[in-house]
Every structure is written in C-alpha cells, then in structure tokens.
C-alpha atoms as a PDB file:
ATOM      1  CA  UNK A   1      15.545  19.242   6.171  1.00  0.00           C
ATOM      2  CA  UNK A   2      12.099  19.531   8.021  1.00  0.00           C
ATOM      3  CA  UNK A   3      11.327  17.207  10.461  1.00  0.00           C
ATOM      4  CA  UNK A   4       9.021  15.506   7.962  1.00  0.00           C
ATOM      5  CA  UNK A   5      11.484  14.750   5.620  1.00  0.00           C
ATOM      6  CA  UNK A   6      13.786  12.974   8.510  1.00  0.00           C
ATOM      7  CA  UNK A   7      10.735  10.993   9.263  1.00  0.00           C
ATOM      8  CA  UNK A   8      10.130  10.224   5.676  1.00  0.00           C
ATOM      9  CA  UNK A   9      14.158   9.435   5.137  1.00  0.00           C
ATOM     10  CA  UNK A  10      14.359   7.393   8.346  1.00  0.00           C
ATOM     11  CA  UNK A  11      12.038   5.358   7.519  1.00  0.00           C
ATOM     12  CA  UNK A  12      13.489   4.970   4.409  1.00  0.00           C
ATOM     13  CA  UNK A  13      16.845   3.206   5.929  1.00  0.00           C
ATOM     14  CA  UNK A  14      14.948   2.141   9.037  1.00  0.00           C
ATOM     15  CA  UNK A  15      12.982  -0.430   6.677  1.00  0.00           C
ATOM     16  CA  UNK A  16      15.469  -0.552   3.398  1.00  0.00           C
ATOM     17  CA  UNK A  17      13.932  -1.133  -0.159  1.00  0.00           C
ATOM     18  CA  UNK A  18      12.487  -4.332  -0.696  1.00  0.00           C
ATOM     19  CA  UNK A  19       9.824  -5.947  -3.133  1.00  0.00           C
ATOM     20  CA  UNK A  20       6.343  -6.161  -2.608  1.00  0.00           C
ATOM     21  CA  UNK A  21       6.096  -3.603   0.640  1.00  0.00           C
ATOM     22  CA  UNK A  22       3.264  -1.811  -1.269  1.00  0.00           C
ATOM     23  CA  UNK A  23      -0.323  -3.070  -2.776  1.00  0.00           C
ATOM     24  CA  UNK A  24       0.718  -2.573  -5.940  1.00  0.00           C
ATOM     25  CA  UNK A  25      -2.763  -4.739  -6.741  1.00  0.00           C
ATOM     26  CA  UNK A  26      -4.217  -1.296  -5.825  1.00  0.00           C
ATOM     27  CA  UNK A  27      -1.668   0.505  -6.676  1.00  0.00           C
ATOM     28  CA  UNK A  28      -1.158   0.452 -10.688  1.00  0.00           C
ATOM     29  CA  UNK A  29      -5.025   0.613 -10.843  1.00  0.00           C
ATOM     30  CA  UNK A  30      -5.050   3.799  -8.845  1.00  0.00           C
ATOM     31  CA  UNK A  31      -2.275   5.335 -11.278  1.00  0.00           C
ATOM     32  CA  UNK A  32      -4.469   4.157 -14.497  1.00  0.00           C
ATOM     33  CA  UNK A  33      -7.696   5.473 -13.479  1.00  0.00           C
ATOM     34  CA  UNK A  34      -5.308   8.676 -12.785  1.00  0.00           C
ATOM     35  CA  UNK A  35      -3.993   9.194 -16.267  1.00  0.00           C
ATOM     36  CA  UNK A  36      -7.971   7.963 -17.567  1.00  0.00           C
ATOM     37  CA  UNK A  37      -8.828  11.060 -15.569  1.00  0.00           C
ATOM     38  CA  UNK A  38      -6.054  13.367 -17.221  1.00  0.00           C
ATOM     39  CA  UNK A  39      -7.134  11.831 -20.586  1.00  0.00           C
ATOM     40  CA  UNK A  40     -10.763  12.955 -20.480  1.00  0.00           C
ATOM     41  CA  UNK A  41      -9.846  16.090 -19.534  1.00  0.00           C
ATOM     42  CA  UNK A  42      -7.388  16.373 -22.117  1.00  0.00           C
ATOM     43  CA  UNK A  43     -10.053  15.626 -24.624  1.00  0.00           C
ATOM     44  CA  UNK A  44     -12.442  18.557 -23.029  1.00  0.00           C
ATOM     45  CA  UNK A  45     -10.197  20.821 -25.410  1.00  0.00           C
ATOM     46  CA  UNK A  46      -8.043  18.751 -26.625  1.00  0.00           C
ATOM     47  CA  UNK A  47      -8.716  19.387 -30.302  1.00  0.00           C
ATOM     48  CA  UNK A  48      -7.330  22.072 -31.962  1.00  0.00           C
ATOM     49  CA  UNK A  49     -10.223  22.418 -34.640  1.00  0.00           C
ATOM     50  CA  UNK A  50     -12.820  23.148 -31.474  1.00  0.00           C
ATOM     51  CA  UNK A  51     -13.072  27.062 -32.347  1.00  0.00           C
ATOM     52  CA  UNK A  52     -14.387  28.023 -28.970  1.00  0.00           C
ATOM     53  CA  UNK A  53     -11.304  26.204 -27.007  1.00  0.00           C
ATOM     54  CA  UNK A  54      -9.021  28.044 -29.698  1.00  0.00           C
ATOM     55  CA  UNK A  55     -10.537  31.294 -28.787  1.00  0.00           C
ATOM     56  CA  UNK A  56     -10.507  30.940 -25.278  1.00  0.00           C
ATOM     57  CA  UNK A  57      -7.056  29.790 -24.973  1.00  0.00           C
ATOM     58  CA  UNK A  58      -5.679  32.239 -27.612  1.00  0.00           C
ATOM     59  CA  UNK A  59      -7.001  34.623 -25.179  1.00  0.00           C
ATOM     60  CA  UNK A  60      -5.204  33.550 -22.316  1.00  0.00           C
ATOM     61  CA  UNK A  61      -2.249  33.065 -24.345  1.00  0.00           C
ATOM     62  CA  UNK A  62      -2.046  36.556 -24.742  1.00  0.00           C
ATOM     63  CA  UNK A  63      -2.709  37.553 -21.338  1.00  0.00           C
ATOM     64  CA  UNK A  64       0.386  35.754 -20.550  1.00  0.00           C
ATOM     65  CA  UNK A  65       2.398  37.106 -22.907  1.00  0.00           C
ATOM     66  CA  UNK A  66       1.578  40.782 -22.032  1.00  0.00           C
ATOM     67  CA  UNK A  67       2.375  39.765 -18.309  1.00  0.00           C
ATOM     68  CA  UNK A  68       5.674  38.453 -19.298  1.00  0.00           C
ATOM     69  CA  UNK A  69       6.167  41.838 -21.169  1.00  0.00           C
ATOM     70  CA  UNK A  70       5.581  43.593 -18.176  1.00  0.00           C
ATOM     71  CA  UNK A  71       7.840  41.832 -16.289  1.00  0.00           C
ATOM     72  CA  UNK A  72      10.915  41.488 -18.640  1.00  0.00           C
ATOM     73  CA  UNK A  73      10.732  38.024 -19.326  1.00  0.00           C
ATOM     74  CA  UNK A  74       9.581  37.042 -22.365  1.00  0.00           C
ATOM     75  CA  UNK A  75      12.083  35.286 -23.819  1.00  0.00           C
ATOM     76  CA  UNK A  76      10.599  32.291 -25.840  1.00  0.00           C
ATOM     77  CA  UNK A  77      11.817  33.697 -28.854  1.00  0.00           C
ATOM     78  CA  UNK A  78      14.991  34.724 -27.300  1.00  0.00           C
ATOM     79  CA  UNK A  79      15.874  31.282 -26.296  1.00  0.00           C
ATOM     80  CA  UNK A  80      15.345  29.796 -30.009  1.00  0.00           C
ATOM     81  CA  UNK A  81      17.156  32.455 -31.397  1.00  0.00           C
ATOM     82  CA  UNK A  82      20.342  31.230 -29.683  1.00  0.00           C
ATOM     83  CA  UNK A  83      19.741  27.234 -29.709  1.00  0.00           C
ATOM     84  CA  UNK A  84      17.816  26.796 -33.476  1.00  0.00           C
ATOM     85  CA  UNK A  85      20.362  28.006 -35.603  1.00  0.00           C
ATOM     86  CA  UNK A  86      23.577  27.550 -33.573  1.00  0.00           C
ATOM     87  CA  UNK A  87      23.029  24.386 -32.117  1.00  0.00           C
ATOM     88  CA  UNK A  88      20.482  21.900 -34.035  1.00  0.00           C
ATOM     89  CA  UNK A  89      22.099  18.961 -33.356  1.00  0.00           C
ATOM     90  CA  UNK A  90      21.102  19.684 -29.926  1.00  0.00           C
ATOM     91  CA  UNK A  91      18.073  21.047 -30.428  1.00  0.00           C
ATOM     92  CA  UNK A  92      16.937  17.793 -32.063  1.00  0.00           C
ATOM     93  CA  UNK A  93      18.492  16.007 -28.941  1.00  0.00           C
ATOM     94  CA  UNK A  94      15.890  18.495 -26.786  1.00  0.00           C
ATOM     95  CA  UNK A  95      12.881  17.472 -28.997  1.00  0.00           C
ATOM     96  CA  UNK A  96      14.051  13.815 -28.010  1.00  0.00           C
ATOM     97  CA  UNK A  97      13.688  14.507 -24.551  1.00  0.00           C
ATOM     98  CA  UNK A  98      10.835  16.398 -24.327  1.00  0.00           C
ATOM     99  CA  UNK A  99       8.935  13.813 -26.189  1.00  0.00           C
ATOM    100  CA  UNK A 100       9.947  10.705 -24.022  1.00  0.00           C
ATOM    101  CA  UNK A 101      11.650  11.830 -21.073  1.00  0.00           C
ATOM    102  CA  UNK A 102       8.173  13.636 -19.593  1.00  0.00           C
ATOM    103  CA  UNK A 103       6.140  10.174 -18.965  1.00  0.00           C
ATOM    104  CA  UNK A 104       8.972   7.949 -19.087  1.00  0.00           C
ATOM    105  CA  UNK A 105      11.820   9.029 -16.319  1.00  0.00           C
ATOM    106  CA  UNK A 106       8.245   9.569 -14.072  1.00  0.00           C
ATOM    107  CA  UNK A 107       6.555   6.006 -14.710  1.00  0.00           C
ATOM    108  CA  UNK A 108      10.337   4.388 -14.222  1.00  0.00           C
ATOM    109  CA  UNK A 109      10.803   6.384 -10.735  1.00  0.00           C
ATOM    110  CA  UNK A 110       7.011   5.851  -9.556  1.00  0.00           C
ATOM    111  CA  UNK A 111       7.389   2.022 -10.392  1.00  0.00           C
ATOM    112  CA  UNK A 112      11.055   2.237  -8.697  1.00  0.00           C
ATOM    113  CA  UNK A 113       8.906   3.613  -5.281  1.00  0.00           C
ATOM    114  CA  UNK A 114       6.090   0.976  -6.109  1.00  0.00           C
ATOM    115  CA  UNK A 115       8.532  -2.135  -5.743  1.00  0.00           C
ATOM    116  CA  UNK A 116      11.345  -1.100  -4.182  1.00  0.00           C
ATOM    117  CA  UNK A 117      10.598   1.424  -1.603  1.00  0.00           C
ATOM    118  CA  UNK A 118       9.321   1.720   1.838  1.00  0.00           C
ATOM    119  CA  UNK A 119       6.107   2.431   2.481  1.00  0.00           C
ATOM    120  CA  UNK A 120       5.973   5.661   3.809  1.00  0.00           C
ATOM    121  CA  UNK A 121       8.195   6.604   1.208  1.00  0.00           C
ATOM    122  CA  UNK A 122       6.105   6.029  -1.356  1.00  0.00           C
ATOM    123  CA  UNK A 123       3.364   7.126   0.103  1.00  0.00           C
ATOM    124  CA  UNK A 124       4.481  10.700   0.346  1.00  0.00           C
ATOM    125  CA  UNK A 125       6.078  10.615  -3.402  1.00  0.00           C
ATOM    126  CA  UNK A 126       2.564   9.341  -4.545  1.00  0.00           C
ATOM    127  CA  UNK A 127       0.360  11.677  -2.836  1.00  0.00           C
ATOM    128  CA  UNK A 128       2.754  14.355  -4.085  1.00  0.00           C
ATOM    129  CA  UNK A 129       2.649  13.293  -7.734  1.00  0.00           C
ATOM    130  CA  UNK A 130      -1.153  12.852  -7.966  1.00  0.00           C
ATOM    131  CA  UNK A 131      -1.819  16.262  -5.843  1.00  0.00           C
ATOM    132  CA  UNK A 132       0.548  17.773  -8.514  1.00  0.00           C
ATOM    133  CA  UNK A 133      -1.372  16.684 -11.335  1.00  0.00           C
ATOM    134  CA  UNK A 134      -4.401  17.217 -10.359  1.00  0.00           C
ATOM    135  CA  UNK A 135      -3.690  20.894  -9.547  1.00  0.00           C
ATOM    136  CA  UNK A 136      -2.418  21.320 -13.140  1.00  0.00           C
ATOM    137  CA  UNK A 137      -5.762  19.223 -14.258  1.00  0.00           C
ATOM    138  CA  UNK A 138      -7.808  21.693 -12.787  1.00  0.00           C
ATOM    139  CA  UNK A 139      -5.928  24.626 -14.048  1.00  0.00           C
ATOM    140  CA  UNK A 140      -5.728  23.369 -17.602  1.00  0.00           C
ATOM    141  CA  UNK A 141      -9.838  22.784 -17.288  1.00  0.00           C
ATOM    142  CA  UNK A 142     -10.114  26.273 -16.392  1.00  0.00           C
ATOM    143  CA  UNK A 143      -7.632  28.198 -17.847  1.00  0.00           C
ATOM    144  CA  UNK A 144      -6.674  26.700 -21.483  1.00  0.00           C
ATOM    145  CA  UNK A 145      -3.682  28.574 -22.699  1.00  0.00           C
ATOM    146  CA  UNK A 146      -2.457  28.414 -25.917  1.00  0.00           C
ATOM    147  CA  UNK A 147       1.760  27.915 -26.287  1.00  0.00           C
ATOM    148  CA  UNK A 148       3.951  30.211 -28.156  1.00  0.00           C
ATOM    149  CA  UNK A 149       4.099  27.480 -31.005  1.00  0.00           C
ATOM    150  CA  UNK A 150       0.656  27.829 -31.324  1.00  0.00           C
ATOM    151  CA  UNK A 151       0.109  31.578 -31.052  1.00  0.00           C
ATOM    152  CA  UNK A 152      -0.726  34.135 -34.059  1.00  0.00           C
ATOM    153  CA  UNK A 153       1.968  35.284 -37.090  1.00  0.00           C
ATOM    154  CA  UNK A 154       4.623  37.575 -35.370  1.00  0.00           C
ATOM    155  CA  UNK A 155       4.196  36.114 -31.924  1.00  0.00           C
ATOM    156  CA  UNK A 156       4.175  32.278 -32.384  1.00  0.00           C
ATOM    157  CA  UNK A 157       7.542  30.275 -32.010  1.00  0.00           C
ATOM    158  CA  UNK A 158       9.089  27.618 -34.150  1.00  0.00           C
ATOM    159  CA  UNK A 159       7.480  24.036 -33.186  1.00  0.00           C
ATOM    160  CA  UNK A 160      10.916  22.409 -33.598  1.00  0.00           C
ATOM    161  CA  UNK A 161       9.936  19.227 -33.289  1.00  0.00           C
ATOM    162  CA  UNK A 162       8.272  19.832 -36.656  1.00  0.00           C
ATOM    163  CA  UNK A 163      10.909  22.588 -38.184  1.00  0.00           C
ATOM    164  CA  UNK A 164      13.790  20.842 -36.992  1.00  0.00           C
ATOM    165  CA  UNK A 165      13.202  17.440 -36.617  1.00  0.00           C
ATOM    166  CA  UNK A 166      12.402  14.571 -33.527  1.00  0.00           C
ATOM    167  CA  UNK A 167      11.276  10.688 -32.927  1.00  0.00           C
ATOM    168  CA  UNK A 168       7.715  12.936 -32.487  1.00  0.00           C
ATOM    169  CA  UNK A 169       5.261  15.723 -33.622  1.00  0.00           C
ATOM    170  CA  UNK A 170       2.520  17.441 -32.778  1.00  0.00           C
ATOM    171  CA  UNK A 171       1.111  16.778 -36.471  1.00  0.00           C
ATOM    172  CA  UNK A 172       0.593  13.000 -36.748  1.00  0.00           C
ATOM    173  CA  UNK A 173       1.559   9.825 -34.703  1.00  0.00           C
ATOM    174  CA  UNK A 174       1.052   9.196 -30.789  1.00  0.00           C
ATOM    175  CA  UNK A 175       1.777  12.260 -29.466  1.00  0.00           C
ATOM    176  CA  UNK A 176      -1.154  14.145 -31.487  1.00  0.00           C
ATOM    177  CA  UNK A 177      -3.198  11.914 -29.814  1.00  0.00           C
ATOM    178  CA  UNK A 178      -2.053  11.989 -26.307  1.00  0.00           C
ATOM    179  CA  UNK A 179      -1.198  15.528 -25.745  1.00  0.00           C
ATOM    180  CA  UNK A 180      -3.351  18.917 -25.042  1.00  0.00           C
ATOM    181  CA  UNK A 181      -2.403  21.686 -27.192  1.00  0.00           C
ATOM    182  CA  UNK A 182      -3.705  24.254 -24.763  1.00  0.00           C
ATOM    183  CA  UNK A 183      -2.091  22.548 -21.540  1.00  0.00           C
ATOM    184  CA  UNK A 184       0.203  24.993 -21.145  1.00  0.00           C
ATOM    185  CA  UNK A 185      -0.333  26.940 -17.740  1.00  0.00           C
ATOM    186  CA  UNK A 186       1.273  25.172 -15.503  1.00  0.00           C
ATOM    187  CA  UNK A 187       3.818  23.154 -16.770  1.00  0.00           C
ATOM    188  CA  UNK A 188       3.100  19.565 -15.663  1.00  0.00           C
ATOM    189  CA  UNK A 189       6.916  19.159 -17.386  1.00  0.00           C
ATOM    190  CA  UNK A 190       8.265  21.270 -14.175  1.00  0.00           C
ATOM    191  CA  UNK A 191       5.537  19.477 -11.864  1.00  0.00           C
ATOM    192  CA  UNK A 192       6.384  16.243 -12.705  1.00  0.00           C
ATOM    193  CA  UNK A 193      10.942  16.594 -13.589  1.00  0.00           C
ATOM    194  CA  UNK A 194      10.581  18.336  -9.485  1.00  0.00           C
ATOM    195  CA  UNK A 195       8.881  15.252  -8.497  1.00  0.00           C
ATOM    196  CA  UNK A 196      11.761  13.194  -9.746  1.00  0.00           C
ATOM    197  CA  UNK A 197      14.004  15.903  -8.517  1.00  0.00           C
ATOM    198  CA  UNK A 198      12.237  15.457  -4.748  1.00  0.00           C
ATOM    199  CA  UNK A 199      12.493  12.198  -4.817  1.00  0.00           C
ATOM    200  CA  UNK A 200      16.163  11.887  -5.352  1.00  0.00           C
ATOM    201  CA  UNK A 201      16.856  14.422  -2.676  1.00  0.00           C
ATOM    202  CA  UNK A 202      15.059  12.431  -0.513  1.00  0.00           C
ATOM    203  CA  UNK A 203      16.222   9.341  -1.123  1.00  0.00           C
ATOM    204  CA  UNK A 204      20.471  10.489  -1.270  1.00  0.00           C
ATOM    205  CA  UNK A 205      19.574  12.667   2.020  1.00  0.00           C
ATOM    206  CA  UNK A 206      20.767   9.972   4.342  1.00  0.00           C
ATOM    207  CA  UNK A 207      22.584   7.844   2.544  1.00  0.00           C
ATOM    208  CA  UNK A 208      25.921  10.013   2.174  1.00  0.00           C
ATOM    209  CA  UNK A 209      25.207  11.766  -0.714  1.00  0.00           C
ATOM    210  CA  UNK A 210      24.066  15.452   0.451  1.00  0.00           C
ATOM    211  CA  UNK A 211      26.373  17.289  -2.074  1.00  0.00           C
ATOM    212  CA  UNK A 212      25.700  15.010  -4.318  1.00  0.00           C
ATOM    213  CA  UNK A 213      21.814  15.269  -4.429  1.00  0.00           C
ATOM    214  CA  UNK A 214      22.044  18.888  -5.341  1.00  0.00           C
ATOM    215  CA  UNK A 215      22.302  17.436  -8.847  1.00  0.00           C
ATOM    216  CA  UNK A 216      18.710  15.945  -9.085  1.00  0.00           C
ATOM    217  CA  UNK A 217      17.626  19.791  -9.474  1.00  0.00           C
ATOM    218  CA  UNK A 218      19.730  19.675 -13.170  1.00  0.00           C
ATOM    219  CA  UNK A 219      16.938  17.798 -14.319  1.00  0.00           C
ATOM    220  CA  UNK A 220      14.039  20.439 -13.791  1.00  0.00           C
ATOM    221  CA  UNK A 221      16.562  22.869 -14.977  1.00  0.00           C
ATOM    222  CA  UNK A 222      17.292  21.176 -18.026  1.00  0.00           C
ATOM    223  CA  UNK A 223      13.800  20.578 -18.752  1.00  0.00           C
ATOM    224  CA  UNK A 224      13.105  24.377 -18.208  1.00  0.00           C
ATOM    225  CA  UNK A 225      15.174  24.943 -21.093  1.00  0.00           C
ATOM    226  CA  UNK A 226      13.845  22.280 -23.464  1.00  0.00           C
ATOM    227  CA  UNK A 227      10.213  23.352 -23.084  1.00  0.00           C
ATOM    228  CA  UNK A 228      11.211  26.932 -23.667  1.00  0.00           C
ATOM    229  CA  UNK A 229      13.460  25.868 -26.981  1.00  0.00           C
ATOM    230  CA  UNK A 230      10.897  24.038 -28.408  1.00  0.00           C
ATOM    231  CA  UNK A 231       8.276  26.301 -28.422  1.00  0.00           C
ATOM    232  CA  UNK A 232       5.720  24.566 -26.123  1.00  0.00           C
ATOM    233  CA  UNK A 233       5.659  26.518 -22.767  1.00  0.00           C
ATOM    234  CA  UNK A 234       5.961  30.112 -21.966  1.00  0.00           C
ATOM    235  CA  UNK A 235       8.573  31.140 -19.406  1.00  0.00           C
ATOM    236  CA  UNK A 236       5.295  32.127 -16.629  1.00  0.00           C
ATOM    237  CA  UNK A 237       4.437  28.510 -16.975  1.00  0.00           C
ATOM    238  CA  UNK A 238       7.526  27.380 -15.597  1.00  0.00           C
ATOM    239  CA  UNK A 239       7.195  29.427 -12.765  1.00  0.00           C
ATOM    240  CA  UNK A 240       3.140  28.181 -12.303  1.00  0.00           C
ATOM    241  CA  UNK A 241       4.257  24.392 -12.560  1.00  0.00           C
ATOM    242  CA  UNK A 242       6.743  25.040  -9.774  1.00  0.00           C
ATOM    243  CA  UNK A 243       3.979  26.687  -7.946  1.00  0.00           C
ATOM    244  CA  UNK A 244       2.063  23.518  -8.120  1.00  0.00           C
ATOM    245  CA  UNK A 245       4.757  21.892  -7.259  1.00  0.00           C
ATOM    246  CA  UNK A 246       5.932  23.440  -4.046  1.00  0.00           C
ATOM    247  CA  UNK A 247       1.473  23.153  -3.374  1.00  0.00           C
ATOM    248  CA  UNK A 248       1.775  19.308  -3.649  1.00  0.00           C
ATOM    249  CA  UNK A 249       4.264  19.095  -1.386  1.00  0.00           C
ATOM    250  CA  UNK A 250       3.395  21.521   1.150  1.00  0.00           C
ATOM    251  CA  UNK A 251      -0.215  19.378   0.863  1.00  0.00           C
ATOM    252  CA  UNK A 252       1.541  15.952   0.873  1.00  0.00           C
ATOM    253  CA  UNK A 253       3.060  16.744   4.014  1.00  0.00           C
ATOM    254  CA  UNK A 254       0.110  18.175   5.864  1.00  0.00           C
ATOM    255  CA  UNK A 255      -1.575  14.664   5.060  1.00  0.00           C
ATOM    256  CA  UNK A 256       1.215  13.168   6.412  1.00  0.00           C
ATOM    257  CA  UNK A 257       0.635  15.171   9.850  1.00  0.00           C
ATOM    258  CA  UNK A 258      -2.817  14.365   9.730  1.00  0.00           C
ATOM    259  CA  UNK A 259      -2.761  10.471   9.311  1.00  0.00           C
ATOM    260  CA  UNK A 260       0.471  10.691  11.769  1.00  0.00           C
ATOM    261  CA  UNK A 261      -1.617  12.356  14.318  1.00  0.00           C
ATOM    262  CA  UNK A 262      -4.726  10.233  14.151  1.00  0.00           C
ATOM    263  CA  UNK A 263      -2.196   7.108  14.156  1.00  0.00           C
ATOM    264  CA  UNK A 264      -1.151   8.416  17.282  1.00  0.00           C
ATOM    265  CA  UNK A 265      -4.486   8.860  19.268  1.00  0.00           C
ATOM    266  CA  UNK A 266      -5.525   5.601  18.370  1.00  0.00           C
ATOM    267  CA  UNK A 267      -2.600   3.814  20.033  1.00  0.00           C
ATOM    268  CA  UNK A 268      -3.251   5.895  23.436  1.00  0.00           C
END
C-alpha cells in the first residue's frame, strides 16, 4: 500500500466506525444535487428520437468498434454467443444485476461510509466517487457513443434484457427514464463496481483480511461480464471506465496531500 492508503486505513482503526462522525446534513444534499447534475446531463441526449444525438453517437459507436477491430477485441458478440443460448437462466440473473446492482450496492456502501465510517475515510471514498463521475459526465457530454444494442443491422447485439427477459427494460418503466442510451464511453458500471471494490480493500487492509480483500475485485470483474452479455457496453469502455477510475483516485489522493499539507502549516 502507499503511504496514503496507511494514513487513510489508520485512521480508519485509529477512530473505529461510529454514527454521526460526518455532516450528513450536508452530506446527502451534496450527493442529490450530484445525481440532479448527472440527470440533466443525461437528458442533453438522453432521448433516443433526438436525430442529431443519434447521429453523433452512431458515429462514435463506430469509431469504437473499428478500434476494437484493430486491436483484436471485439468480442460483444462473442460473449452472447456463449452465455444467450447456453446459459439463459443466467443470463436473466445478469439482466437482474445490471439493472439494480449499479445504483444500489453504491448508495448502500456510500451511506455505509456516511454513518459508519471515519472521517477521513469517507472523505477520500467520496471525493473518489464524485471525481469518478464527473469524469464520465464530461465524457458522455462530449463524446455520446452509441452501445452495441443500439448499433445498425449486422453489428448491433441482442438487448437481453428485452430478448431474454429481466425485472427491467430499456423500452418502458423506470429505467427508460433514468438511463442514457448513448452513455456508453466510459463505463460508469466499472467506475462505480471499482469504487466499491476500493473501498473494501481499504477497509479489510488492516483488519486481517489481506488475502481476503483480493475478492472485492470479483465484483468489477463480474460486472465486466454482465455489461458485455447484455449488450450495453463495448469491451473499450471497460477499459475507459477503469481509466477514470484509476484518474479519481490518483486525484483523490493528491487532494488529500494538498489539504494534509496546508493542515500542517497552519499548526506551525
């Protein structure tokens, strides 16, 4: 570990969970005018019948795919191939996941931080989270892609959650409303499952569990494959969300230094 992540660990078992340690007053308020922020621009392009979004991230769609060509790796329809018609049961299981798992393992672990623990902690895990996200927010802004599920005739995937069956689909309910069609590059799926992953390894470093915490990284893995399966990422996404992802942190930690160093000059 870095010496930031001792620091961030000690303090961690120096102070020991407890209620109430952070303004969550502030807090929640913070994390609503967050997802307000996502939500408007979500709505920038976030309907499908908008031709000029559709062009523009059709476009990009296809520069992505013709990267992935070039480097070997385009295996969206590779991946169904082998899960669809083998393994449905399962398949419906991944459509499960990926349409509750995303906001609801992340709000249960942020509000675990929020209440329960220490402040620096949480501090870190936030300002990682929210520099995540708003790194994909940008990118999604400026770069609409279109998914395979979404793509022309002879390129698009299946949209299993509508072929094969889930709790959810693109095509009516609450997640028509709430998600981006062309929020594909990054994957804010890998930004935020790493987050969780993070803060598990973080929080099992010191408290005998080394070997153990090796697991948390299952869960990014796993989610790899369900976003993949189901048609609504391309494999370079993956690889831009952990981008992001390894961005946050590198940027959560150098505001760490910062406030660390300024705490320090004061108290000379």
């Amino acid at each position: 570990m870095t010496a930031l992540e001792d620091e961030v660990t000690d303090a961690a078992v120096a102070s020991g969970p407890g209620p109430g340690r952070q303004r969550w007053w502030l807090e929640i308020p913070l994390a609503v005018g967050f997802y307000f922020a996502y939500a408007q621009i979500r709505d920038w392009h976030g309907s499908a019948t908008v031709h000029a979004a559709r062009v523009s991230a059709r476009h990009h769609g296809f520069d992505v795919l013709r990267l992935e060509r070039w480097l070997h790796i385009d295996w969206e329809k590779g991946a169904q191939a082998v899960f669809v018609p083998n393994v449905r049961p399962l398949v419906v299981g991944m459509n499960v996941f990926y349409g509750t798992a995303h906001f609801l393992v992340t709000v249960g672990v942020f509000l675990w931080l929020l209440f329960r623990a220490a402040p620096p902690v949480y501090r870190h895990a936030r300002n990682v989270l929210m520099l995540g996200t708003a790194i994909g927010l940008g990118c999604f802004a400026l770069y609409p892609t279109m998914p395979p599920r979404l793509m022309p005739a002879g390129i698009k995937t299946q949209d299993t959650m509508d072929t094969v069956g889930s709790l959810w689909s693109y095509n009516h309910g609450v997640l028509e409303h709430i998600s981006d069609p062309y929020a594909a590059m990054p994957s804010l799926h890998i930004v935020w499952s790493s987050w969780v992953a993070y803060v598990l390894w973080l929080f099992l470093s010191r408290r005998g569990a080394r070997r153990a915490r090796w697991l948390a990284w299952l869960y990014p893995l796993f989610t790899s494959l369900v976003v993949i399966v189901t048609g609504t990422h391309w494999v370079l996404d993956l690889a831009g969300g952990a981008v992001v992802f390894v961005v946050a942190v590198a940027a959560a930690k150098g505001i760490d230094r910062l406030i660390a160093s300024r705490s320090a000059a004061r108290t000379r």
